[in-house]
PDB file of N, CA and C in Angstrom:
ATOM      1  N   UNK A   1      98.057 178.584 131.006  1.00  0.00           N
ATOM      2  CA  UNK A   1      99.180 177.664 131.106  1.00  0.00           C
ATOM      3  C   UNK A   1     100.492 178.404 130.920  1.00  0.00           C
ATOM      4  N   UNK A   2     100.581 179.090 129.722  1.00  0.00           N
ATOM      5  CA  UNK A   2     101.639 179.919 129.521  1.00  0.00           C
ATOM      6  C   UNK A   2     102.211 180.812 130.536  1.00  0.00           C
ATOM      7  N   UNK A   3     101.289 181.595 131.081  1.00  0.00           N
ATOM      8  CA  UNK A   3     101.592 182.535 132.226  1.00  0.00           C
ATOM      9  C   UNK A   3     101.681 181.841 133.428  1.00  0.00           C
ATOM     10  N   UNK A   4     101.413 180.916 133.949  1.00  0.00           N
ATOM     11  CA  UNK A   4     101.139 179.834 135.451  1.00  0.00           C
ATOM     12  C   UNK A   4     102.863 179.231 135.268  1.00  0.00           C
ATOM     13  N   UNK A   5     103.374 178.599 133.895  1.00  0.00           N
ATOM     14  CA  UNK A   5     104.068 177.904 133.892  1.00  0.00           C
ATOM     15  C   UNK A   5     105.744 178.431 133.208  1.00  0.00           C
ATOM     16  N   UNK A   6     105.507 179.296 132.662  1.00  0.00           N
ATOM     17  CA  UNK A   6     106.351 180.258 131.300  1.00  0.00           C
ATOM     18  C   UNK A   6     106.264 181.502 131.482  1.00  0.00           C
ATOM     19  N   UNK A   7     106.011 182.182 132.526  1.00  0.00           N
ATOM     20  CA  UNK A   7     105.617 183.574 131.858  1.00  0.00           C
ATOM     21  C   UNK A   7     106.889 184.397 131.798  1.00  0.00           C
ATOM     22  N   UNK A   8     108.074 183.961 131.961  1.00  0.00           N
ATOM     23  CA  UNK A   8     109.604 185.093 131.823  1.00  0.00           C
ATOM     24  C   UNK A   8     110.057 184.312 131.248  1.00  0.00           C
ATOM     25  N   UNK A   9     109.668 183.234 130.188  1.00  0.00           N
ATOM     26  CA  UNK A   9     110.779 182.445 129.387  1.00  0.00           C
ATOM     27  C   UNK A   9     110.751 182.967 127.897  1.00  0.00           C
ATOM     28  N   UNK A  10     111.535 182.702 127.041  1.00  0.00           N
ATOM     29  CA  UNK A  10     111.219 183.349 125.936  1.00  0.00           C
ATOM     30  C   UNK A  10     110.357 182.532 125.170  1.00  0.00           C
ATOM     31  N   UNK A  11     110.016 183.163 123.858  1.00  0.00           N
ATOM     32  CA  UNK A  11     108.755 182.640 123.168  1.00  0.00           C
ATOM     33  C   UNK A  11     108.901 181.164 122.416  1.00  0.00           C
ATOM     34  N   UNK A  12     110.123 180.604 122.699  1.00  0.00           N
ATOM     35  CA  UNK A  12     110.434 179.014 122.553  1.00  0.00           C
ATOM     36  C   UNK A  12     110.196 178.381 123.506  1.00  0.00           C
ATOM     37  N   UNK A  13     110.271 178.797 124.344  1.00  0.00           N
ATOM     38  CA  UNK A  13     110.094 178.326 126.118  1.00  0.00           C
ATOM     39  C   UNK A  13     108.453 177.970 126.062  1.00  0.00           C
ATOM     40  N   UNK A  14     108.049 179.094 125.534  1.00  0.00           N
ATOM     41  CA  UNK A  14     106.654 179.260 125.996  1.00  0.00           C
ATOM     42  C   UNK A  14     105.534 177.879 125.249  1.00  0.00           C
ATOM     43  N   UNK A  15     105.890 178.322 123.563  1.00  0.00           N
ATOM     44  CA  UNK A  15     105.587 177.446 122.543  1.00  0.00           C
ATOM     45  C   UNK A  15     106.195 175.775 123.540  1.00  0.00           C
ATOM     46  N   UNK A  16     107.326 175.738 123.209  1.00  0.00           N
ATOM     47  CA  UNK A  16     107.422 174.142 123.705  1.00  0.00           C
ATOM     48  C   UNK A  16     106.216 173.656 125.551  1.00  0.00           C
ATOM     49  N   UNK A  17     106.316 174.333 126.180  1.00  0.00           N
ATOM     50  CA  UNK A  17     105.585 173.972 127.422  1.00  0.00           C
ATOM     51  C   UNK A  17     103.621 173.995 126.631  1.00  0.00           C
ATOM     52  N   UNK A  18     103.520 174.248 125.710  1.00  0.00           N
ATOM     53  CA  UNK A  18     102.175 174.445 125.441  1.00  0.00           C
ATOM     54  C   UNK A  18     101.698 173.052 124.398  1.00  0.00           C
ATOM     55  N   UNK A  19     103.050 172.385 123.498  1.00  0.00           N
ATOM     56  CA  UNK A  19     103.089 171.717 122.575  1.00  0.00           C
ATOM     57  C   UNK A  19     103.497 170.405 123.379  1.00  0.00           C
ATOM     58  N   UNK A  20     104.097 170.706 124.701  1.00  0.00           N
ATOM     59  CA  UNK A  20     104.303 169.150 125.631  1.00  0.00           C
ATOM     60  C   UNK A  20     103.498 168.846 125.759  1.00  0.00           C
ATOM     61  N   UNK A  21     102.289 169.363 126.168  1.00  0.00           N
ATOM     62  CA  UNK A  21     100.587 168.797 126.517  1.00  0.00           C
ATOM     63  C   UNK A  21     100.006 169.161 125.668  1.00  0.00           C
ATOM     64  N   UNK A  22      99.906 168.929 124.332  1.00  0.00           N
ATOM     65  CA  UNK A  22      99.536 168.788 123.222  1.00  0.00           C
ATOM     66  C   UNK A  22      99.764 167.539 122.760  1.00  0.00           C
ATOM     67  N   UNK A  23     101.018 167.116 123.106  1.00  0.00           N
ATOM     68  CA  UNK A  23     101.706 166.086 123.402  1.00  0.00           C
ATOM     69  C   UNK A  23     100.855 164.784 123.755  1.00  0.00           C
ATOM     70  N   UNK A  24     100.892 165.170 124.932  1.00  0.00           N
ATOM     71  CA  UNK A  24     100.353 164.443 126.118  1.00  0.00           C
ATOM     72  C   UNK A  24      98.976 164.103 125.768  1.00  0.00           C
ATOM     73  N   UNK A  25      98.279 165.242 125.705  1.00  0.00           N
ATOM     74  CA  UNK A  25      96.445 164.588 124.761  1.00  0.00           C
ATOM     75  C   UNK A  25      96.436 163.870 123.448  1.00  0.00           C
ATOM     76  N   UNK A  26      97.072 164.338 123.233  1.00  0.00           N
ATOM     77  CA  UNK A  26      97.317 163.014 121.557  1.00  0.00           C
ATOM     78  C   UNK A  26      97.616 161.944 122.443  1.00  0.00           C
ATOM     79  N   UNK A  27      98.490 161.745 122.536  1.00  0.00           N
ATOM     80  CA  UNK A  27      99.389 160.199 122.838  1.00  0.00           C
ATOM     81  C   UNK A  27      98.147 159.806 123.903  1.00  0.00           C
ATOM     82  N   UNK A  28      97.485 160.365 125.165  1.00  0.00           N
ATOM     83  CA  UNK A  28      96.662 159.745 125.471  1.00  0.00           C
ATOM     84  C   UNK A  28      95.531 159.542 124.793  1.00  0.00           C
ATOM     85  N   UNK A  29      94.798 160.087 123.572  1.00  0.00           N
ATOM     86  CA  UNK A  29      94.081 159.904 123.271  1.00  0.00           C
ATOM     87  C   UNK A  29      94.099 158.772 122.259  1.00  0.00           C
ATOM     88  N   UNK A  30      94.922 158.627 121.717  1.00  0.00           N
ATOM     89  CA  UNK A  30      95.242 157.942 120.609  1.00  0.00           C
ATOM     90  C   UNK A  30      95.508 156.170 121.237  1.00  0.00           C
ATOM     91  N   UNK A  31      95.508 156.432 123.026  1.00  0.00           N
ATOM     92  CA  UNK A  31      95.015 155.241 123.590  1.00  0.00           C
ATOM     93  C   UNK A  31      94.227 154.585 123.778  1.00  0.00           C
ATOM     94  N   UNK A  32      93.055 155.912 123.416  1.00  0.00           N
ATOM     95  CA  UNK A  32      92.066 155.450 123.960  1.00  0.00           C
ATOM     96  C   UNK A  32      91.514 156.190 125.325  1.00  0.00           C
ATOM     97  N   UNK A  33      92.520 156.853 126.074  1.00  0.00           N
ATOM     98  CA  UNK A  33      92.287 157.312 126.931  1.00  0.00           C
ATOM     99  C   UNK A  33      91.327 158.649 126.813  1.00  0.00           C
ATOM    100  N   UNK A  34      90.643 159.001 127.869  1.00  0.00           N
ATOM    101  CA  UNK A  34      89.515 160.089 127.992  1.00  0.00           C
ATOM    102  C   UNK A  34      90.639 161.471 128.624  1.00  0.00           C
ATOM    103  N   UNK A  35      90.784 162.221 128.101  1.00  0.00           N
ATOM    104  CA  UNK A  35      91.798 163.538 128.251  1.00  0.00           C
ATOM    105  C   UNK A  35      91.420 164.575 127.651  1.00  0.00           C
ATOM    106  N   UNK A  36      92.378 165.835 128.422  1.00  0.00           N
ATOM    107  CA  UNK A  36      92.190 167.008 127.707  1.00  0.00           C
ATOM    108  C   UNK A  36      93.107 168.024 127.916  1.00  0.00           C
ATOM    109  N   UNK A  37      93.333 168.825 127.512  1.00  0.00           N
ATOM    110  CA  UNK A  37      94.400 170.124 128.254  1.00  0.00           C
ATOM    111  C   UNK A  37      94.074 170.454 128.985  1.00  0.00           C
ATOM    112  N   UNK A  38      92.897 170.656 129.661  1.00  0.00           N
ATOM    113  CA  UNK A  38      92.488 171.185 131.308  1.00  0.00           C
ATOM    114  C   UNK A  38      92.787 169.827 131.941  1.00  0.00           C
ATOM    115  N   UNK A  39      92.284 168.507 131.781  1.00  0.00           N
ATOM    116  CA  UNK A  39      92.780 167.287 132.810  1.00  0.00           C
ATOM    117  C   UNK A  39      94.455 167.352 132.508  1.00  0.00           C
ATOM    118  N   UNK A  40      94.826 167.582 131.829  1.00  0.00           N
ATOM    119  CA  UNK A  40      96.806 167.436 132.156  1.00  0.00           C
ATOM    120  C   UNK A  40      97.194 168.308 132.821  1.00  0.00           C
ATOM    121  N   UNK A  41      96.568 169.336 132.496  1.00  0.00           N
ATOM    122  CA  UNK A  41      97.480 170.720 133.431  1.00  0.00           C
ATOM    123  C   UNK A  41      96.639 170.924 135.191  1.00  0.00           C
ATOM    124  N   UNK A  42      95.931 170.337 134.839  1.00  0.00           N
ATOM    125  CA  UNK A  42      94.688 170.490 136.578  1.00  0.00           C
ATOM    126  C   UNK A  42      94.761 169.467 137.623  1.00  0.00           C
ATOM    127  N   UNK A  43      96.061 168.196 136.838  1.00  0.00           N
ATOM    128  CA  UNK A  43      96.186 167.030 137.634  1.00  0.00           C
ATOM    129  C   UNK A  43      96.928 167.096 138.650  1.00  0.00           C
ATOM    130  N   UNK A  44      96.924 166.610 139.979  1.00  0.00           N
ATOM    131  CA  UNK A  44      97.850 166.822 140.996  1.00  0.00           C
ATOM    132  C   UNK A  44      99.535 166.812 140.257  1.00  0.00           C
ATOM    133  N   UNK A  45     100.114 167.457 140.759  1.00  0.00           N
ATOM    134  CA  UNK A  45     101.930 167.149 140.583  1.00  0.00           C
ATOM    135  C   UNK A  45     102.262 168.040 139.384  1.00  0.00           C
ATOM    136  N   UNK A  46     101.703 168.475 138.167  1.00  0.00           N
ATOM    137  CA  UNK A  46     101.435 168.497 136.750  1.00  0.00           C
ATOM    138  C   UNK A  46     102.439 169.691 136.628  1.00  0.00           C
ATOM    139  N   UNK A  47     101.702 170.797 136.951  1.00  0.00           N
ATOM    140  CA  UNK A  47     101.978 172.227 136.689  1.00  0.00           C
ATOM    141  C   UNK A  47     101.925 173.010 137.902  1.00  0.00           C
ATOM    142  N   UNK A  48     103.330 172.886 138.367  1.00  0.00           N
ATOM    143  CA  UNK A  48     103.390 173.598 140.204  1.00  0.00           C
ATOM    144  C   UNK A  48     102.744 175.412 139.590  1.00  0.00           C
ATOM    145  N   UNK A  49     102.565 175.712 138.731  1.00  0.00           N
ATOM    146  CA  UNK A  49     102.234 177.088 138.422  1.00  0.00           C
ATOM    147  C   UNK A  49     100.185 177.138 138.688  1.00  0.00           C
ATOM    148  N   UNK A  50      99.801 176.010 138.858  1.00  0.00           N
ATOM    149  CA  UNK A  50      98.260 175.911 138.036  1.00  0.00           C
ATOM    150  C   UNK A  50      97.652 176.232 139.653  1.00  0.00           C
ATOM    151  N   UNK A  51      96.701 177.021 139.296  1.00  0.00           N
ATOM    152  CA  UNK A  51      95.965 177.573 140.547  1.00  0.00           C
ATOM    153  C   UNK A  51      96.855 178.651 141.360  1.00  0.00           C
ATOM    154  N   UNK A  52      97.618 178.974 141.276  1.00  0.00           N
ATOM    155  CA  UNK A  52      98.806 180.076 141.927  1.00  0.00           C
ATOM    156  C   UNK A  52      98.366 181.013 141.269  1.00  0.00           C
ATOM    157  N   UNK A  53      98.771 182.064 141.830  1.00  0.00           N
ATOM    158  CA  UNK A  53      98.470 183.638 141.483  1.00  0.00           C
ATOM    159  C   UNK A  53      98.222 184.202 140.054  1.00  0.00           C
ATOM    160  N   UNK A  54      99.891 183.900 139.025  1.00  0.00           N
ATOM    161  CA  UNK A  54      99.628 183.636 137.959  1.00  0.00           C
ATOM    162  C   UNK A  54      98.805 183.007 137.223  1.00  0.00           C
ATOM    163  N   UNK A  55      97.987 181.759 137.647  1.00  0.00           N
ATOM    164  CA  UNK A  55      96.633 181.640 136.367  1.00  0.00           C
ATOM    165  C   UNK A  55      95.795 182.009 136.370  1.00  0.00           C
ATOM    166  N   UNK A  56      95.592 183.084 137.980  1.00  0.00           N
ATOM    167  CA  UNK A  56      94.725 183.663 137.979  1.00  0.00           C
ATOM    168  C   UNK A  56      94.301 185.307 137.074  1.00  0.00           C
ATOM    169  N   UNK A  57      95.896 185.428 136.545  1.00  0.00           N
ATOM    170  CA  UNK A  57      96.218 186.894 135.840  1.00  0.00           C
ATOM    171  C   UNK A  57      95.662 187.195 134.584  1.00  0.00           C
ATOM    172  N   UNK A  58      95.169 188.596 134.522  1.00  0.00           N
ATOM    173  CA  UNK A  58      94.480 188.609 132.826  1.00  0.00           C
ATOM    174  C   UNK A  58      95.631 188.347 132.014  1.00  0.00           C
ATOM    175  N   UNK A  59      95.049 187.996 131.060  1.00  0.00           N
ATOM    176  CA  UNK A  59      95.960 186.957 130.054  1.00  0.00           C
ATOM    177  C   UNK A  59      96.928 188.439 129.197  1.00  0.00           C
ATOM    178  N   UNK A  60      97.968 188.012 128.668  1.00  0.00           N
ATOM    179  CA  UNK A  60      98.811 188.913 128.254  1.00  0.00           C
ATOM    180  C   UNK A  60      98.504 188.756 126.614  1.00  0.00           C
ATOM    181  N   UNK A  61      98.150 190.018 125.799  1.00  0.00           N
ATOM    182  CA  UNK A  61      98.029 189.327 124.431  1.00  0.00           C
ATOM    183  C   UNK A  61      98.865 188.333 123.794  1.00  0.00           C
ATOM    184  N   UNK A  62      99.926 189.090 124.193  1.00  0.00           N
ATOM    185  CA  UNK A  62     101.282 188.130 123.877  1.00  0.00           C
ATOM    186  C   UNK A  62     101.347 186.638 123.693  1.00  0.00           C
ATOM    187  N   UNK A  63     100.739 186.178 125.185  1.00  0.00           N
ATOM    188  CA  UNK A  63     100.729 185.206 125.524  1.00  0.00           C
ATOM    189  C   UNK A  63      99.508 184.373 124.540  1.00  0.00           C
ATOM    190  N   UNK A  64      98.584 185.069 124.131  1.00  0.00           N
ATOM    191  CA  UNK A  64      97.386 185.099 123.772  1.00  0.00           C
ATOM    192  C   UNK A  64      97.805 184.479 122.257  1.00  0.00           C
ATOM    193  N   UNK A  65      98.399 185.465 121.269  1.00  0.00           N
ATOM    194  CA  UNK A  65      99.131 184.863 119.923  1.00  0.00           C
ATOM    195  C   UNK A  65     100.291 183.667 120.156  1.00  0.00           C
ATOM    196  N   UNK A  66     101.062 183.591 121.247  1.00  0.00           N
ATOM    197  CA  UNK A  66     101.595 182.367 121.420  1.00  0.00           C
ATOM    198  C   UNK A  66     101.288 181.095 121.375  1.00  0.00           C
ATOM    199  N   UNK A  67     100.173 180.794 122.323  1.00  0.00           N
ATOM    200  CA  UNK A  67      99.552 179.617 122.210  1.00  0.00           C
ATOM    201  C   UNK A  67      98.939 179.845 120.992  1.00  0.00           C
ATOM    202  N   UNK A  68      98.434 180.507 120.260  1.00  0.00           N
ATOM    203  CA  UNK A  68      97.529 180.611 119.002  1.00  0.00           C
ATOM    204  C   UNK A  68      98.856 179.854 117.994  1.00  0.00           C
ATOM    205  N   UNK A  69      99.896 180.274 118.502  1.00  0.00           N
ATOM    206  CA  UNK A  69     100.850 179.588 117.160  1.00  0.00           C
ATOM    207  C   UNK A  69     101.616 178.328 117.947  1.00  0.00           C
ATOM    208  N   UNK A  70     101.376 177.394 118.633  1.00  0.00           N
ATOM    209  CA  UNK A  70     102.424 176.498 119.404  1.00  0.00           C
ATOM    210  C   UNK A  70     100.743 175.572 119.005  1.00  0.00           C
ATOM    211  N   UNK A  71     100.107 176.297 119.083  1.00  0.00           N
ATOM    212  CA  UNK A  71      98.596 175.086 118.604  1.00  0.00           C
ATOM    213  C   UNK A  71      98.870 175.014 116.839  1.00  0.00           C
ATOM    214  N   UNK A  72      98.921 175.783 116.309  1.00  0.00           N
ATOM    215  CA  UNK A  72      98.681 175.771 115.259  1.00  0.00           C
ATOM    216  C   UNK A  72      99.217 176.065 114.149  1.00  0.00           C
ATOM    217  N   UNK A  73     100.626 176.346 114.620  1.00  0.00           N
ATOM    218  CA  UNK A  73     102.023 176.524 113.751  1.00  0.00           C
ATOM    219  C   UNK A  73     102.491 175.480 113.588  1.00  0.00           C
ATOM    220  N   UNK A  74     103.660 175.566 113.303  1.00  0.00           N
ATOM    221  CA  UNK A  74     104.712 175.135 113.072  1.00  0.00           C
ATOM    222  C   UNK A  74     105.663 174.354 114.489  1.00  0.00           C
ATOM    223  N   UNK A  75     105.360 172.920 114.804  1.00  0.00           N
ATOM    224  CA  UNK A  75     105.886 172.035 115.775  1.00  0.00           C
ATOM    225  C   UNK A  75     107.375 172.613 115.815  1.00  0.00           C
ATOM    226  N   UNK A  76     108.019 173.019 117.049  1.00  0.00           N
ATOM    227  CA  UNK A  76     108.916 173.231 117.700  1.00  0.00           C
ATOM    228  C   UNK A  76     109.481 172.254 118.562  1.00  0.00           C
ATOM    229  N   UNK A  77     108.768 171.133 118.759  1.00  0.00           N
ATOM    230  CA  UNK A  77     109.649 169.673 119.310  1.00  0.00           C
ATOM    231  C   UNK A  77     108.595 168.784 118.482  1.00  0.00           C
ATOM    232  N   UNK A  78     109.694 167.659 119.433  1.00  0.00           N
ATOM    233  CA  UNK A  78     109.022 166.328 118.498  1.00  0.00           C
ATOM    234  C   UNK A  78     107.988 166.056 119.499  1.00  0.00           C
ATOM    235  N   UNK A  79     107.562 164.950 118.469  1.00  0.00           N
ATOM    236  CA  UNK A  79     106.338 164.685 118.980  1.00  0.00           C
ATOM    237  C   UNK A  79     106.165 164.162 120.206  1.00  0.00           C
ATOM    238  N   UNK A  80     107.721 163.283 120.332  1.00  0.00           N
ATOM    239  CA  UNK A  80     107.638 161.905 121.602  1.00  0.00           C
ATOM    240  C   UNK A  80     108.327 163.038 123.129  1.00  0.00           C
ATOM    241  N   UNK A  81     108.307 164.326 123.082  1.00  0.00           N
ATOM    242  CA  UNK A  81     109.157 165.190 124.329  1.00  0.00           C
ATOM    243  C   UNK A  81     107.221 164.895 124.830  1.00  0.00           C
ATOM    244  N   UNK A  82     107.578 164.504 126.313  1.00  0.00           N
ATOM    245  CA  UNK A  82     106.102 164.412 126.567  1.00  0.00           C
ATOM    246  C   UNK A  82     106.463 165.094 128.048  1.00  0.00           C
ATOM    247  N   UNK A  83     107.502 165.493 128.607  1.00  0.00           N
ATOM    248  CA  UNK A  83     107.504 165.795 129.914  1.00  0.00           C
ATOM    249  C   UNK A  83     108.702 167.119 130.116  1.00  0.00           C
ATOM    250  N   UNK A  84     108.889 168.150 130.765  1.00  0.00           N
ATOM    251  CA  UNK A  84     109.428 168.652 131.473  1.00  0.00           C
ATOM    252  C   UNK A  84     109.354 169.236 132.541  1.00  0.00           C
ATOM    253  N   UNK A  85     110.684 169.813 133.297  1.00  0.00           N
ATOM    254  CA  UNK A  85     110.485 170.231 134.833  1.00  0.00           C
ATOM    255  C   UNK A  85     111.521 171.469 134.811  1.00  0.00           C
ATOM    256  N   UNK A  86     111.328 172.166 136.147  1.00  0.00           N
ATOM    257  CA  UNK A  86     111.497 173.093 136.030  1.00  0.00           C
ATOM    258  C   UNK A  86     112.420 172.878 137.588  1.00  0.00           C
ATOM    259  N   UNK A  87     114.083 173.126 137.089  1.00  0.00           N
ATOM    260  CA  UNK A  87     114.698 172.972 138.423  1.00  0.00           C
ATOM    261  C   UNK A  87     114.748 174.027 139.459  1.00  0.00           C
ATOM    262  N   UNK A  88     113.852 175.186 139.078  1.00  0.00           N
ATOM    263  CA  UNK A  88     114.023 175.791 140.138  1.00  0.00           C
ATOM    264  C   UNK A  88     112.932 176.100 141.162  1.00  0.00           C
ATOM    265  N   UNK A  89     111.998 175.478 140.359  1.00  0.00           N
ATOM    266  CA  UNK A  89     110.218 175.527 140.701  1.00  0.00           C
ATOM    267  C   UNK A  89     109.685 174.135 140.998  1.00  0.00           C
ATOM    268  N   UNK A  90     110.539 172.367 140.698  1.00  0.00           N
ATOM    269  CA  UNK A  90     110.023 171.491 140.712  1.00  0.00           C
ATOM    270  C   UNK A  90     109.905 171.366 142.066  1.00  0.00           C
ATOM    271  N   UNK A  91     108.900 170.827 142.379  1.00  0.00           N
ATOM    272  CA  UNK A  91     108.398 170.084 143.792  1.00  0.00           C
ATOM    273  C   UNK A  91     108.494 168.704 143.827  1.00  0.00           C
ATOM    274  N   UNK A  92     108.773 167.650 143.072  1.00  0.00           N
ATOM    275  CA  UNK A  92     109.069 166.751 143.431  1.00  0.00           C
ATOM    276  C   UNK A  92     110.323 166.304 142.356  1.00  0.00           C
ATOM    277  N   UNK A  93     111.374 166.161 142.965  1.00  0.00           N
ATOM    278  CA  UNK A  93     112.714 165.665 142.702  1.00  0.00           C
ATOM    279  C   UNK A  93     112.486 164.633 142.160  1.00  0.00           C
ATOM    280  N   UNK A  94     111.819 164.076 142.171  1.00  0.00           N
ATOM    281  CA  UNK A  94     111.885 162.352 142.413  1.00  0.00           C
ATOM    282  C   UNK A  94     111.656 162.141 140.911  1.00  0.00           C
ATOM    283  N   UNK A  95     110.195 163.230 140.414  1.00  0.00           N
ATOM    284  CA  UNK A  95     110.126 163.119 138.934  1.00  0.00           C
ATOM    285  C   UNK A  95     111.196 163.641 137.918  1.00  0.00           C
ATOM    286  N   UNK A  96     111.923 164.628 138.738  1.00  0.00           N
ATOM    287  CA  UNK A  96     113.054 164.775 137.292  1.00  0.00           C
ATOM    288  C   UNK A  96     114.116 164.021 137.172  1.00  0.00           C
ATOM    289  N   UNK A  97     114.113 162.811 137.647  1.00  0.00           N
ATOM    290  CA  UNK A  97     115.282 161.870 137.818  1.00  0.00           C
ATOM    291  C   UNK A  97     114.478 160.459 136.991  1.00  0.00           C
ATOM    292  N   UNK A  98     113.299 160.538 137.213  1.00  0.00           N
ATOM    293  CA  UNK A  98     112.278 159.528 136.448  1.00  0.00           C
ATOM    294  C   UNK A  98     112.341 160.009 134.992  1.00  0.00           C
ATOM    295  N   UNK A  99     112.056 161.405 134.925  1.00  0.00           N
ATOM    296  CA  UNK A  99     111.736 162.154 133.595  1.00  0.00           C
ATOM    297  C   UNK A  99     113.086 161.735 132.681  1.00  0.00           C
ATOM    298  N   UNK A 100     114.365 162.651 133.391  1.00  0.00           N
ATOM    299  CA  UNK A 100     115.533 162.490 132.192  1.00  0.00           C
ATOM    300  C   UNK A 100     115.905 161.003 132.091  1.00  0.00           C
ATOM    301  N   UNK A 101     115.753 160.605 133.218  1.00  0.00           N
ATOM    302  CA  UNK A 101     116.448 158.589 133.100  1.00  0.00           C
ATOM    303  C   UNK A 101     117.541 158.807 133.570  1.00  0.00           C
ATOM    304  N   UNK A 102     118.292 157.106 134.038  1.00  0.00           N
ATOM    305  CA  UNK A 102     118.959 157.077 134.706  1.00  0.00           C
ATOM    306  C   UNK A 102     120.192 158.271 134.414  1.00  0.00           C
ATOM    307  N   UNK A 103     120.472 158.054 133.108  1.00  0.00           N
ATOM    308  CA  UNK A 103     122.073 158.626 132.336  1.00  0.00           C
ATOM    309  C   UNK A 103     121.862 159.594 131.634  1.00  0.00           C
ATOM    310  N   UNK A 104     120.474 160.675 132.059  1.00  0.00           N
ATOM    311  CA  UNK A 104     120.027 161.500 131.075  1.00  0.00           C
ATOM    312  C   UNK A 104     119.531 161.526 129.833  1.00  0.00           C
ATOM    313  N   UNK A 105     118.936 159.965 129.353  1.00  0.00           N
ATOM    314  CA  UNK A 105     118.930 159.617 127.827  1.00  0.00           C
ATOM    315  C   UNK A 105     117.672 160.094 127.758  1.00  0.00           C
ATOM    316  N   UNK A 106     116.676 160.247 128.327  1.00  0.00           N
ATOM    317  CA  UNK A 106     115.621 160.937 127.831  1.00  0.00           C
ATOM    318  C   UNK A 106     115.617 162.515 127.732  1.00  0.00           C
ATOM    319  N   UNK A 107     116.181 163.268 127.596  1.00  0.00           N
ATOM    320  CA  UNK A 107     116.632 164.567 127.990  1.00  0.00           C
ATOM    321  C   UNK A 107     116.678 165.029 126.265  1.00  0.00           C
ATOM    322  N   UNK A 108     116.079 165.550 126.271  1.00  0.00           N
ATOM    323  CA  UNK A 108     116.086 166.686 124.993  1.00  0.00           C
ATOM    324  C   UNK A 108     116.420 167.364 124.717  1.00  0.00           C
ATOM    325  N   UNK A 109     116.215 168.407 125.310  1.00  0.00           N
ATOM    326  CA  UNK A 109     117.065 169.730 125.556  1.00  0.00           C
ATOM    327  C   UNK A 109     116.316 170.865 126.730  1.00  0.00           C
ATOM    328  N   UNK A 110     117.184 171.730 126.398  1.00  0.00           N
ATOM    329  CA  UNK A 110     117.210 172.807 127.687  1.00  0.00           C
ATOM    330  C   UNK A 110     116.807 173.876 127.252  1.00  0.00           C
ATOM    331  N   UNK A 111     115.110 174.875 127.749  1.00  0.00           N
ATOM    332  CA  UNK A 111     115.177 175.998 126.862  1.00  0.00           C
ATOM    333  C   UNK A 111     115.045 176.449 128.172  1.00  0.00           C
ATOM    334  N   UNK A 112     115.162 178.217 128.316  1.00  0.00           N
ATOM    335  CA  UNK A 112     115.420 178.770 129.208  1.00  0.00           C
ATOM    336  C   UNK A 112     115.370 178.239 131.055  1.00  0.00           C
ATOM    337  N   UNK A 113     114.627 177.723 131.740  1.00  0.00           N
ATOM    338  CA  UNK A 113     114.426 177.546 133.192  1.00  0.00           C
ATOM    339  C   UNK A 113     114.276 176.250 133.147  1.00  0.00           C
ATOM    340  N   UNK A 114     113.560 175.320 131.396  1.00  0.00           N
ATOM    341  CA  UNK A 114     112.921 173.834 131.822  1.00  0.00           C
ATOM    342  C   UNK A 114     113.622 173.182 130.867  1.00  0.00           C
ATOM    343  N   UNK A 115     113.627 171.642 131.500  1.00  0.00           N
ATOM    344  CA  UNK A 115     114.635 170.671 130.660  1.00  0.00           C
ATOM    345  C   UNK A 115     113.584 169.899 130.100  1.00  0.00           C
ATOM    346  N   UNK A 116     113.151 169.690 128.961  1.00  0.00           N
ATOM    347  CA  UNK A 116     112.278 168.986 127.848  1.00  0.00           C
ATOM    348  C   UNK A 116     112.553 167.692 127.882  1.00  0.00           C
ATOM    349  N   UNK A 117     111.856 166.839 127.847  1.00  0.00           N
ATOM    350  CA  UNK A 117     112.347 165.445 128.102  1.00  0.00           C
ATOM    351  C   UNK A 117     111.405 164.483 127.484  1.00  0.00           C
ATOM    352  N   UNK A 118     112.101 163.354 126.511  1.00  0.00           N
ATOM    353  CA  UNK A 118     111.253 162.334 125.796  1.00  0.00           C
ATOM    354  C   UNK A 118     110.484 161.489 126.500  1.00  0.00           C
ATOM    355  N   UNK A 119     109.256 160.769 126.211  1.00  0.00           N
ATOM    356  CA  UNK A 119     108.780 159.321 127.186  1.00  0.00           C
ATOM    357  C   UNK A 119     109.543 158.183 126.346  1.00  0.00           C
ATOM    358  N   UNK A 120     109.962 157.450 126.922  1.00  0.00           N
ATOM    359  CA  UNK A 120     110.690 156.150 126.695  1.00  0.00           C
ATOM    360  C   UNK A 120     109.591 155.198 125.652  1.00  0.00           C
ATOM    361  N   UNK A 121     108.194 155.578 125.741  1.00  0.00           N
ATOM    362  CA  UNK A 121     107.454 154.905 125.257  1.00  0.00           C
ATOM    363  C   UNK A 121     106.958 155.426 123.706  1.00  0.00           C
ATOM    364  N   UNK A 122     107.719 156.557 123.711  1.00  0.00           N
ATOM    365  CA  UNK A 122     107.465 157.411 121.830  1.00  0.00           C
ATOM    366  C   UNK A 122     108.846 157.504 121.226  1.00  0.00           C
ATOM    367  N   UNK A 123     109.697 156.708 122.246  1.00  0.00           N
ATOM    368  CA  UNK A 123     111.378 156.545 120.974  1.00  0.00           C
ATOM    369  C   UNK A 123     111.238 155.596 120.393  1.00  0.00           C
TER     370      UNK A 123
END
């Protein structure tokens, strides 16, 4: 995920894109819903990086202790950032205008390439 989706961002970049769908399996699970980190990141639209060259790459240690600490450190966003995009890599427009909201109120913040963004349904 890290390398498919993050791999030239810095190690906040990296941590937050790993802790959004961390995100995302809680809050669905905690629905009730049947999920996982391979069904969020493997879903059509999800991660324009997933199946591209990069996830196919041996993993970077780096990358390797990163996710080891964005799982199991110390939370670097909140809990309710459930979505971001990447304006220079997104493929569909349509979602980063859904994502931030009309006036930008779901909008979190900005770490290197991707804009972090709350679900309306965890404020």
């Amino acid at each position: 995920l890290i390398q498919a989706e993050s791999l030239n961002e810095s190690e906040l970049g990296k941590i937050a894109i790993v802790q959004t769908i961390q995100n995302r399996v809680k809050y669905n699970t905690s629905r009730g819903r049947n999920t996982s980190f391979y069904w969020e990141i493997s879903r059509p639209g999800q991660i324009d990086g997933y199946g591209k060259k990069n996830w196919y790459r041996k993993l970077k240690r780096e990358n390797v202790k990163i996710a080891y600490v964005a799982l199991y450190g110390e939370r670097k966003i909140p809990k309710s950032v459930y979505f971001w995009h990447n304006e220079c890599t997104s493929t569909d427009r349509s979602h980063v205008q859904w994502a931030e909201g009309k006036n930008g109120e779901y909008v979190w913040l900005r770490i290197d390439n991707h804009t972090f963004c709350h679900t309306k349904y965890l404020l």
